[in-house]
N, C-alpha and C. Protein backbone atom coordinates (compact mmCIF):
# COMPACT_ATOMS: atom_id res chain seq x y z
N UNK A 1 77.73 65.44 139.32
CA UNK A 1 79.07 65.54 138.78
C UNK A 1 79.19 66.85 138.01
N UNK A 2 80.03 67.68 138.23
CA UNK A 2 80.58 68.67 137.43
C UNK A 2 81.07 68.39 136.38
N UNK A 3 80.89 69.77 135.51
CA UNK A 3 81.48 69.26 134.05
C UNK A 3 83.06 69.46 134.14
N UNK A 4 84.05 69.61 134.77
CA UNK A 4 85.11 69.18 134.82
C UNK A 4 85.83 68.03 134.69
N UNK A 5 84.86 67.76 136.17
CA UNK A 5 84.83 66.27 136.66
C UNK A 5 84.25 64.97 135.31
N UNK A 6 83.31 65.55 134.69
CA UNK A 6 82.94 64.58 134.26
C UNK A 6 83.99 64.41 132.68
N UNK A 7 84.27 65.86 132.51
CA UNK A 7 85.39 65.87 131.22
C UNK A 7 86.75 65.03 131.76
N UNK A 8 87.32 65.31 132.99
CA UNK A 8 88.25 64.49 133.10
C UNK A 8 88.14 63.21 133.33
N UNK A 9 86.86 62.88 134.03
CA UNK A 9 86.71 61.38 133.69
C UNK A 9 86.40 60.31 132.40
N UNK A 10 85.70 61.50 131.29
CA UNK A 10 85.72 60.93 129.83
C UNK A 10 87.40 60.63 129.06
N UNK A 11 88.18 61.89 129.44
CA UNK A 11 89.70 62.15 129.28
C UNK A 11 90.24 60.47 129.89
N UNK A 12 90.12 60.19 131.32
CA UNK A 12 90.50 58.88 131.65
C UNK A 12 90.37 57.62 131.27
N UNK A 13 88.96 57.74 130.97
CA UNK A 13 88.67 56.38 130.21
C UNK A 13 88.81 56.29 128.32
N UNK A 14 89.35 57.80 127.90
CA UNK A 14 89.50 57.11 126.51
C UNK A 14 91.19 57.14 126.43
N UNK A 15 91.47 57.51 127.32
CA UNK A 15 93.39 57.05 128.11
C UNK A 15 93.39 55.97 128.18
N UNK A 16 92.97 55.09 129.26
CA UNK A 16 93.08 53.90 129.41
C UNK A 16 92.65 52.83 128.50
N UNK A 17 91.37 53.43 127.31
CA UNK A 17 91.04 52.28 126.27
C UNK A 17 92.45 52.83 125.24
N UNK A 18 93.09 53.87 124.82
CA UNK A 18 93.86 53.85 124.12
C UNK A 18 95.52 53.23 124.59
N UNK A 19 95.77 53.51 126.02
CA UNK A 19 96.51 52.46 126.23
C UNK A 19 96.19 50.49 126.18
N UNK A 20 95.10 50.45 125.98
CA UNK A 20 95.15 48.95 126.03
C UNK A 20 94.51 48.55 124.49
N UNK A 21 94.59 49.56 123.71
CA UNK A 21 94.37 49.22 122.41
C UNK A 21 96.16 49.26 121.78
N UNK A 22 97.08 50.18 122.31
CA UNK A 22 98.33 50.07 121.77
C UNK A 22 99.32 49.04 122.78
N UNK A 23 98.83 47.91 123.85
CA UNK A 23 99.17 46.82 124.45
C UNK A 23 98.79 46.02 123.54
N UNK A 24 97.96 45.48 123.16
CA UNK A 24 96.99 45.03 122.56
C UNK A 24 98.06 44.75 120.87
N UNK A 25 97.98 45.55 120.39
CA UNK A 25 98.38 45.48 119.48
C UNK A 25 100.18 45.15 119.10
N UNK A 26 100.65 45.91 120.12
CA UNK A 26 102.09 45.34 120.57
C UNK A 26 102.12 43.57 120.81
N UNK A 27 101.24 43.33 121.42
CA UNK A 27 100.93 41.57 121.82
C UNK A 27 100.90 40.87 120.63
N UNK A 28 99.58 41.24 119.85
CA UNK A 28 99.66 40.85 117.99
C UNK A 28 100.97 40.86 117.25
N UNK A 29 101.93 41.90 117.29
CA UNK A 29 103.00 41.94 116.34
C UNK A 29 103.87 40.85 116.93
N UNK A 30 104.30 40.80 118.29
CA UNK A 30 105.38 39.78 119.21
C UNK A 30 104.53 38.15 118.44
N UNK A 31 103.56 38.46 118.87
CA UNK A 31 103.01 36.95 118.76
C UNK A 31 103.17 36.58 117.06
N UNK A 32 103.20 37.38 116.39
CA UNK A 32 102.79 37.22 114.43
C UNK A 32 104.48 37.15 114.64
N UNK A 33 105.64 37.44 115.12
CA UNK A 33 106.84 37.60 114.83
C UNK A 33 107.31 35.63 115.19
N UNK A 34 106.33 35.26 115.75
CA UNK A 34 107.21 33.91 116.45
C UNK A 34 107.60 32.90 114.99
N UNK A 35 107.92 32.11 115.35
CA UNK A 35 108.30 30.96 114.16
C UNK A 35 107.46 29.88 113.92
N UNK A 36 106.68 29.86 112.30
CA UNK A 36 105.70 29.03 112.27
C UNK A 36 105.36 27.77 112.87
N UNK A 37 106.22 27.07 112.87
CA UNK A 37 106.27 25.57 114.02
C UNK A 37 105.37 26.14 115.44
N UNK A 38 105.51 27.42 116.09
CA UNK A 38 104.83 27.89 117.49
C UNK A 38 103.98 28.19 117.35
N UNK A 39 103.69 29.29 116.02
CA UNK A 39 102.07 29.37 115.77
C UNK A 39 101.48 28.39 115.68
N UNK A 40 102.03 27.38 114.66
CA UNK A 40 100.43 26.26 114.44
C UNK A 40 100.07 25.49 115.92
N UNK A 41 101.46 25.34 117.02
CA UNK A 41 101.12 24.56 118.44
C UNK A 41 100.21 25.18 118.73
N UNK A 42 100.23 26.93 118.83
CA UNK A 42 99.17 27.52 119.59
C UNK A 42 98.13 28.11 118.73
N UNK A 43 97.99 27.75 117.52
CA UNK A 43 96.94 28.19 116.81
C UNK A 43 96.25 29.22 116.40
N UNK A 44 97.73 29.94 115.87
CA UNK A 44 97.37 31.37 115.59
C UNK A 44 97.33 31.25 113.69
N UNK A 45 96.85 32.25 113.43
CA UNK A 45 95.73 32.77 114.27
C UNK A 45 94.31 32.36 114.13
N UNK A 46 94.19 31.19 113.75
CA UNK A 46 92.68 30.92 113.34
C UNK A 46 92.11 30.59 114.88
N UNK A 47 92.46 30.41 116.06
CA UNK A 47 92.09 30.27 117.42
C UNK A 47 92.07 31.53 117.90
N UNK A 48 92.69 32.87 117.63
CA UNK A 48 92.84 33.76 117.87
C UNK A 48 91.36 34.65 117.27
N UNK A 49 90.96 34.38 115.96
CA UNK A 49 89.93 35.17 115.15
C UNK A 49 88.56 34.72 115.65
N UNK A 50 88.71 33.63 115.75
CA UNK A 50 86.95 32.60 116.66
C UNK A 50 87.59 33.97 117.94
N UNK A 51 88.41 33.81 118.87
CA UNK A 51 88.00 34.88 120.33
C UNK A 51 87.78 35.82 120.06
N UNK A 52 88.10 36.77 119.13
CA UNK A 52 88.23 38.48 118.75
C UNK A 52 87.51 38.37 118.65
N UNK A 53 86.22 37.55 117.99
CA UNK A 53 85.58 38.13 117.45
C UNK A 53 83.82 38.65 118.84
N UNK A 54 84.20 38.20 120.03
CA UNK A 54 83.75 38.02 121.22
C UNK A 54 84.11 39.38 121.76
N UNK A 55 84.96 39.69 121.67
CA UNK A 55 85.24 41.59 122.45
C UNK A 55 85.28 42.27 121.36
N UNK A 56 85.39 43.51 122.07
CA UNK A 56 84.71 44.97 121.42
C UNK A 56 86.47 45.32 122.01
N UNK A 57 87.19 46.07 121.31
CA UNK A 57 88.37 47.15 121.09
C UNK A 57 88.18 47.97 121.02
């Protein structure tokens, strides 16, 4: 691999982790915006903090 090649492929993949770190976080605010009665059905966020804590961002 050339160092072009390999710069634009480092360029791609910290693109694509920074797009799915600002999805990601867009998802958190929608979901924190709902009305408490929906959080506690779906168990935010204490069901939410047990999974996070399983992936890397």
């Amino acid at each position: 691999m050339t160092f072009p090649a390999s710069l634009f492929d480092a360029w791609r993949t910290y693109s694509r982790q920074r797009q799915e770190r600002r999805i990601h976080r867009q998802t958190i605010n929608a979901v924190s915006d709902l009305p408490t009665h929906i959080l506690k059905d779906i168990g935010w966020p204490g069901a939410y903090e047990r999974q996070r804590k399983y992936h890397q961002w």
